[in-house]
Protein backbone atom coordinates (compact mmCIF):
# COMPACT_ATOMS: atom_id res chain seq x y z
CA UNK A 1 125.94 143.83 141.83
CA UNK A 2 122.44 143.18 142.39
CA UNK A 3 121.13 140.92 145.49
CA UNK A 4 118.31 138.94 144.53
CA UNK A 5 115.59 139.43 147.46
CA UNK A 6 114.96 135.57 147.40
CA UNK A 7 118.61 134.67 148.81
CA UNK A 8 118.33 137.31 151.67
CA UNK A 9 117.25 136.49 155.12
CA UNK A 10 114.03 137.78 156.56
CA UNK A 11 115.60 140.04 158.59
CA UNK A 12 117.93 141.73 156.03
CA UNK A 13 114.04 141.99 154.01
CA UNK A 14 113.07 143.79 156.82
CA UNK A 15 116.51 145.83 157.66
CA UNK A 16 116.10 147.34 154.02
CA UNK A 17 112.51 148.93 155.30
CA UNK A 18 113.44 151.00 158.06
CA UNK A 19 112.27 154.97 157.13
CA UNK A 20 109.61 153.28 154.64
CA UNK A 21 105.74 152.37 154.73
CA UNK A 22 105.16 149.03 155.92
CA UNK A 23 101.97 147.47 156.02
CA UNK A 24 102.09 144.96 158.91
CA UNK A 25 99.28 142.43 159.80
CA UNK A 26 99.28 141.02 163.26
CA UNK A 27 97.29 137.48 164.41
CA UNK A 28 93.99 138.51 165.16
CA UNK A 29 91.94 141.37 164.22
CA UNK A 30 94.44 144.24 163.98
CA UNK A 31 96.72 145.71 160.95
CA UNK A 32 98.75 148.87 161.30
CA UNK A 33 100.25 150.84 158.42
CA UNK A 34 103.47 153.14 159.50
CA UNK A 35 106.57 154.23 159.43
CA UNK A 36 109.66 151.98 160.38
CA UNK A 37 111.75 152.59 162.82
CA UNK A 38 113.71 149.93 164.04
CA UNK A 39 113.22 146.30 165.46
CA UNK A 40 115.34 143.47 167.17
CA UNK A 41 116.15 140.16 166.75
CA UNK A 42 112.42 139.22 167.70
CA UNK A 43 110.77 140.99 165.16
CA UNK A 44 109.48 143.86 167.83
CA UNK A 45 108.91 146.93 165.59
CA UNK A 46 108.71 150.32 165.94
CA UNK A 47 106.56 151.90 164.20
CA UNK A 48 105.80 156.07 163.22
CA UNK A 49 103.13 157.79 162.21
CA UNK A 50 100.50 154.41 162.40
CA UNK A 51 97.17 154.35 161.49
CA UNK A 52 95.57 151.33 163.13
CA UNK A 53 93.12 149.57 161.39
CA UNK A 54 90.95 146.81 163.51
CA UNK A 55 87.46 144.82 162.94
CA UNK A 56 85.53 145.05 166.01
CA UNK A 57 81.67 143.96 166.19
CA UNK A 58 80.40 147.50 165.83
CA UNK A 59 82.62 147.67 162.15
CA UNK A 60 86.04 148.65 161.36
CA UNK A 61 87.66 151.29 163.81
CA UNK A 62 90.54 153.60 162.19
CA UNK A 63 93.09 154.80 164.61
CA UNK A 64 95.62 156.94 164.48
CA UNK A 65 98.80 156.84 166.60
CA UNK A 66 102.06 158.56 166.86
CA UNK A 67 104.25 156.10 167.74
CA UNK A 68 103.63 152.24 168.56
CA UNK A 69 106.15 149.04 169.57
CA UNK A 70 104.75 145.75 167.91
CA UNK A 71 105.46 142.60 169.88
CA UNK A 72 107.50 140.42 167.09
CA UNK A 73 105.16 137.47 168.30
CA UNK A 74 101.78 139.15 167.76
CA UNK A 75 102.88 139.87 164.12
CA UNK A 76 101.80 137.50 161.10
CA UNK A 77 102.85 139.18 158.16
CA UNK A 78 105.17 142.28 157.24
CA UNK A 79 104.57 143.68 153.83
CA UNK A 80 106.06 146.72 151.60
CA UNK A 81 104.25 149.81 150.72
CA UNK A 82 103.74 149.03 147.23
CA UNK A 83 101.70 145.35 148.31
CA UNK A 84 100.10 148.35 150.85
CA UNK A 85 98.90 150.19 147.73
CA UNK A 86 98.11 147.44 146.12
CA UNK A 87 95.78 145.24 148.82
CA UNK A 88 94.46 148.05 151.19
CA UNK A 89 92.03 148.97 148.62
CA UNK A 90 90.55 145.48 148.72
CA UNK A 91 90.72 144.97 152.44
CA UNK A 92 88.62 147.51 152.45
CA UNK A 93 86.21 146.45 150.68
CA UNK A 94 86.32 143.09 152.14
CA UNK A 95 85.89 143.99 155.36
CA UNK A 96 83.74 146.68 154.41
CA UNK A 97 81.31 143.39 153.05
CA UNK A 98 82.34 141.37 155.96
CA UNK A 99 80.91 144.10 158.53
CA UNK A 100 77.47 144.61 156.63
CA UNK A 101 77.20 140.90 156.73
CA UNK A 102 77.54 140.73 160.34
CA UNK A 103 75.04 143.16 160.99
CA UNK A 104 72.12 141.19 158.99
């Protein structure tokens, strides 16, 4: 039988991503896109194969990274690879807009 995700805890959402994309974004400027590895009780993630993706003044710096552990407490929202797919393109673009603005 079928679970419905609505009746599972956050942390059995989560448990059922480990060896897929996630698309996490933390508080602040920052949002990673990676493999999952593992986390704990707190949310701390591990994360493989990451690209980094951050606002700064200068525009949006792409990083990428091998291997990263995510502080649980630095994290606002966890997401699946198809919402990845999905929003990515238009956070682009937003932020894309967002950066020319600043510049002006």
């Amino acid at each position: 039988m079928a679970t419905n995700p609505s009746q599972l805890l956050p942390s059995e959402l989560i448990d059922r991503c480990i060896g897929s994309k996630i698309w996490v974004i933390m508080k602040g400027d920052k949002e990673l896109v990676g493999t999952l590895r593992g986390f704990d009780v707190y949310v701390n993630m591990v994360l493989e194969d990451v690209t980094e993706y951050e606002i700064t003044a200068e525009g949006r710096r792409i990083t990428k990274l091998d291997q990263i552990l995510l502080n649980g407490n630095n994290i606002a929202i966890v997401s699946d690879n198809h919402s990845f797919n999905v929003y990515m393109p238009l956070f682009r673009e937003v932020t894309s807009l967002w950066t020319i603005s600043q510049t002006n």
